[in-house]
C-alpha atoms as a PDB file:
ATOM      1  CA  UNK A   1       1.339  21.835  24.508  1.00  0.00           C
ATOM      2  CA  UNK A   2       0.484  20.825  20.921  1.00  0.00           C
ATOM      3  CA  UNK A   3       2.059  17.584  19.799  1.00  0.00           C
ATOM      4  CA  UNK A   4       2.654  16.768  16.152  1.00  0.00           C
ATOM      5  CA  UNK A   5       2.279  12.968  14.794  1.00  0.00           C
ATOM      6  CA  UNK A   6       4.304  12.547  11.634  1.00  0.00           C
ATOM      7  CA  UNK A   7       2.781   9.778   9.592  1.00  0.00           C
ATOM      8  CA  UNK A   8       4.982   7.809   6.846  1.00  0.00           C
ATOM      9  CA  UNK A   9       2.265   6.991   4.475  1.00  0.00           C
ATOM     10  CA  UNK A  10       3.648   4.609   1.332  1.00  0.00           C
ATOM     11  CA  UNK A  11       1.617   2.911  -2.008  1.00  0.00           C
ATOM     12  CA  UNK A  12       3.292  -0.195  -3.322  1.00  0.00           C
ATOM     13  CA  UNK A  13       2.715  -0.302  -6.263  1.00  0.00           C
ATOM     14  CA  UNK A  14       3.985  -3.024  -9.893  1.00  0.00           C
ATOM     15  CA  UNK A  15       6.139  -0.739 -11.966  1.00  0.00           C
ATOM     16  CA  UNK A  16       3.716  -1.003 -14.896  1.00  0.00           C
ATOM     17  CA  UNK A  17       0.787  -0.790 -13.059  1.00  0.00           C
ATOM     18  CA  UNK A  18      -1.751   0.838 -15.295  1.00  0.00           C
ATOM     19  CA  UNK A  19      -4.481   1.284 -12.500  1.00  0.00           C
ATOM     20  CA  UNK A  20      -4.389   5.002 -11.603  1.00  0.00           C
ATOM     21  CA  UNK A  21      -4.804   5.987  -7.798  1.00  0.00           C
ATOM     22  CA  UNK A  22      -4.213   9.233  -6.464  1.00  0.00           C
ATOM     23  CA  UNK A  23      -1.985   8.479  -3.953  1.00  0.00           C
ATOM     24  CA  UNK A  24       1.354  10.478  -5.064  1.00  0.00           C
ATOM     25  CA  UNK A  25       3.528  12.675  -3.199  1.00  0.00           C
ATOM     26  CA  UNK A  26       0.894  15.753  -3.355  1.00  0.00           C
ATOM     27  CA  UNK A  27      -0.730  13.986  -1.006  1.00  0.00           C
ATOM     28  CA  UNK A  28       2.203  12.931   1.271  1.00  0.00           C
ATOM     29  CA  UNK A  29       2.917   9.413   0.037  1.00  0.00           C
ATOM     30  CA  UNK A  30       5.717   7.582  -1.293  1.00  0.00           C
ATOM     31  CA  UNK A  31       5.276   5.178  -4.252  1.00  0.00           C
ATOM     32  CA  UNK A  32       7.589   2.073  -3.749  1.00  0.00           C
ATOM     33  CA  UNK A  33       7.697   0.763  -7.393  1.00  0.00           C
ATOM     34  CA  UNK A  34       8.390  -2.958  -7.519  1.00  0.00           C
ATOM     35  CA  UNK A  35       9.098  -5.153 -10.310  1.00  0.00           C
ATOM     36  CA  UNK A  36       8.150  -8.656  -8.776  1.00  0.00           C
ATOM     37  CA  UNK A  37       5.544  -9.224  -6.063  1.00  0.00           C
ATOM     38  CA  UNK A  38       7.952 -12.093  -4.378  1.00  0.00           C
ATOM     39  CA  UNK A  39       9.492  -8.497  -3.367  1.00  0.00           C
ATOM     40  CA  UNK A  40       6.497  -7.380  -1.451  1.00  0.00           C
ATOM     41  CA  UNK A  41       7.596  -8.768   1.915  1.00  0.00           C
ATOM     42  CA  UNK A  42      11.332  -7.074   2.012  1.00  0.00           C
ATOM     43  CA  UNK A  43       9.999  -3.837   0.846  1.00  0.00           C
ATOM     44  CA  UNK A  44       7.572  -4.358   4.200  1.00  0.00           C
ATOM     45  CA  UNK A  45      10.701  -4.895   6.049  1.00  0.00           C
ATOM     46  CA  UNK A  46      12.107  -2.145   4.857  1.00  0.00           C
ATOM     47  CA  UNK A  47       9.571   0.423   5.854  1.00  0.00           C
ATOM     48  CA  UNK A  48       7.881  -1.483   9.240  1.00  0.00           C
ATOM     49  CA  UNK A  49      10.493  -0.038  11.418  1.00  0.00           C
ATOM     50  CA  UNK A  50       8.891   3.550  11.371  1.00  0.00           C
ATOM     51  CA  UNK A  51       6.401   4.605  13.698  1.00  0.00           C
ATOM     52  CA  UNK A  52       2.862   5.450  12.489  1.00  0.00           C
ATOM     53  CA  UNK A  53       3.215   3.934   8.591  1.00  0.00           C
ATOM     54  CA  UNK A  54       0.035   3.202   6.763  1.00  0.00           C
ATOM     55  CA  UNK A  55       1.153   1.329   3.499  1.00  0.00           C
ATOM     56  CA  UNK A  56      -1.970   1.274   0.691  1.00  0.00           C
ATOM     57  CA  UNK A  57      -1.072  -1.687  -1.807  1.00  0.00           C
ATOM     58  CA  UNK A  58      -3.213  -3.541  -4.395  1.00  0.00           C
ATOM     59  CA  UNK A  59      -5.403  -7.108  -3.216  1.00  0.00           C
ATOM     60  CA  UNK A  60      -3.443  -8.392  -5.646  1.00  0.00           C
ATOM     61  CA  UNK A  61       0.046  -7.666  -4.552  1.00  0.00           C
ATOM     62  CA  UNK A  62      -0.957  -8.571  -0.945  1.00  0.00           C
ATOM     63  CA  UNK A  63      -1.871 -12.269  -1.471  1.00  0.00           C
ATOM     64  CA  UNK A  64       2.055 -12.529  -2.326  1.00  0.00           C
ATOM     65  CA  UNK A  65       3.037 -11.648   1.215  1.00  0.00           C
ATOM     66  CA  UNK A  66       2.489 -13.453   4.229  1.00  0.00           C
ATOM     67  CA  UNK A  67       3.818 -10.947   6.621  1.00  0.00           C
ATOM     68  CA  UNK A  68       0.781  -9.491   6.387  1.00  0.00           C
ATOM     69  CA  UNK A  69      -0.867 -11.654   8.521  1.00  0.00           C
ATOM     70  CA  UNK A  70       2.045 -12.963  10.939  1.00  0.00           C
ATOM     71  CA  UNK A  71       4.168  -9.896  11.097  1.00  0.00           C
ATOM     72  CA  UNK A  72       1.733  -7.044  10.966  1.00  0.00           C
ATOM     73  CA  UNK A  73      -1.959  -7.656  11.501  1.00  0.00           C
ATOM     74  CA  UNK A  74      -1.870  -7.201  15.793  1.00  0.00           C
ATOM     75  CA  UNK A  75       0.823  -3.751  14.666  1.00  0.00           C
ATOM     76  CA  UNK A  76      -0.508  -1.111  16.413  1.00  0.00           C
ATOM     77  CA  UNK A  77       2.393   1.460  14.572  1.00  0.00           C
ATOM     78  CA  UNK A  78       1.463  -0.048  10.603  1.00  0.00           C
ATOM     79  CA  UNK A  79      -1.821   0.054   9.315  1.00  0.00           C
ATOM     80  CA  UNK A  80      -2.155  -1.252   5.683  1.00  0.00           C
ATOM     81  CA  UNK A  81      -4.485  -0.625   3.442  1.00  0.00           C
ATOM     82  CA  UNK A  82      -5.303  -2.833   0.670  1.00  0.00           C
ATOM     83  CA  UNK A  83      -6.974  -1.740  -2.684  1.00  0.00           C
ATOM     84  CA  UNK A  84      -9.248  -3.971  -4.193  1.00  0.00           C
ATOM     85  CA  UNK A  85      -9.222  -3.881  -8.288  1.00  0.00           C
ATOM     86  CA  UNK A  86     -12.351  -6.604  -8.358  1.00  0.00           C
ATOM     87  CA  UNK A  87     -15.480  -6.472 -10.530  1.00  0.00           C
ATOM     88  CA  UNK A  88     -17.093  -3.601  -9.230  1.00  0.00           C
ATOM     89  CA  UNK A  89     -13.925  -1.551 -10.485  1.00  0.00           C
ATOM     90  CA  UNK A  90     -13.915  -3.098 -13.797  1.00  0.00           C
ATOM     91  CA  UNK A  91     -17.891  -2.431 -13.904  1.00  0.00           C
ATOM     92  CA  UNK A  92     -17.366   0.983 -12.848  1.00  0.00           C
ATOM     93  CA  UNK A  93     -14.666   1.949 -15.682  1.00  0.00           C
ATOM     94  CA  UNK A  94     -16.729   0.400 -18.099  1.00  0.00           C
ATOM     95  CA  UNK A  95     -19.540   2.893 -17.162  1.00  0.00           C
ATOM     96  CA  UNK A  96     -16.827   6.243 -17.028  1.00  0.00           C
ATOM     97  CA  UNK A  97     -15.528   5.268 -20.646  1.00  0.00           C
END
């Protein structure tokens, strides 16, 4: 017997982010635009209650939630993924433009 695991996979993401990431719904992920980081932990509200969610969001959207350490960091069904933007991307683009 084969069993199938369904995985929500989301990327929160500022509405006028201008980083590109390839993380779209080709791939099988939902953006979650958001206008105001302060939003960050109702929109992980919103989406914790599925089983098997990994949720990729900026470094810089994450240090306005602190759900991410009290609610979710020991939840076995959410695994989130955080994207850092640092130097090393800045250094990089430099290099590719």
């Amino acid at each position: 017997r084969k069993v199938l695991w369904i995985m929500a996979k989301y990327y929160i993401k500022y509405k006028n982010e201008k980083q590109k990431i390839f993380l779209n719904a080709n791939f099988g992920v939902e953006v979650i635009e958001i206008d105001d980081a302060e939003e960050i932990d109702n929109v992980l509200k919103n989406i914790s209650n599925k089983k098997r969610t990994t949720i990729f969001m900026s470094d810089e959207i994450a240090s306005f939630s602190e759900d991410i350490v009290k609610k979710y960091r020991r939840d076995k069904n959410i695994k989130i993924m955080i994207i850092s933007w640092g130097e090393k991307w800045k250094e990089q683009k430099k290099l590719i433009m």
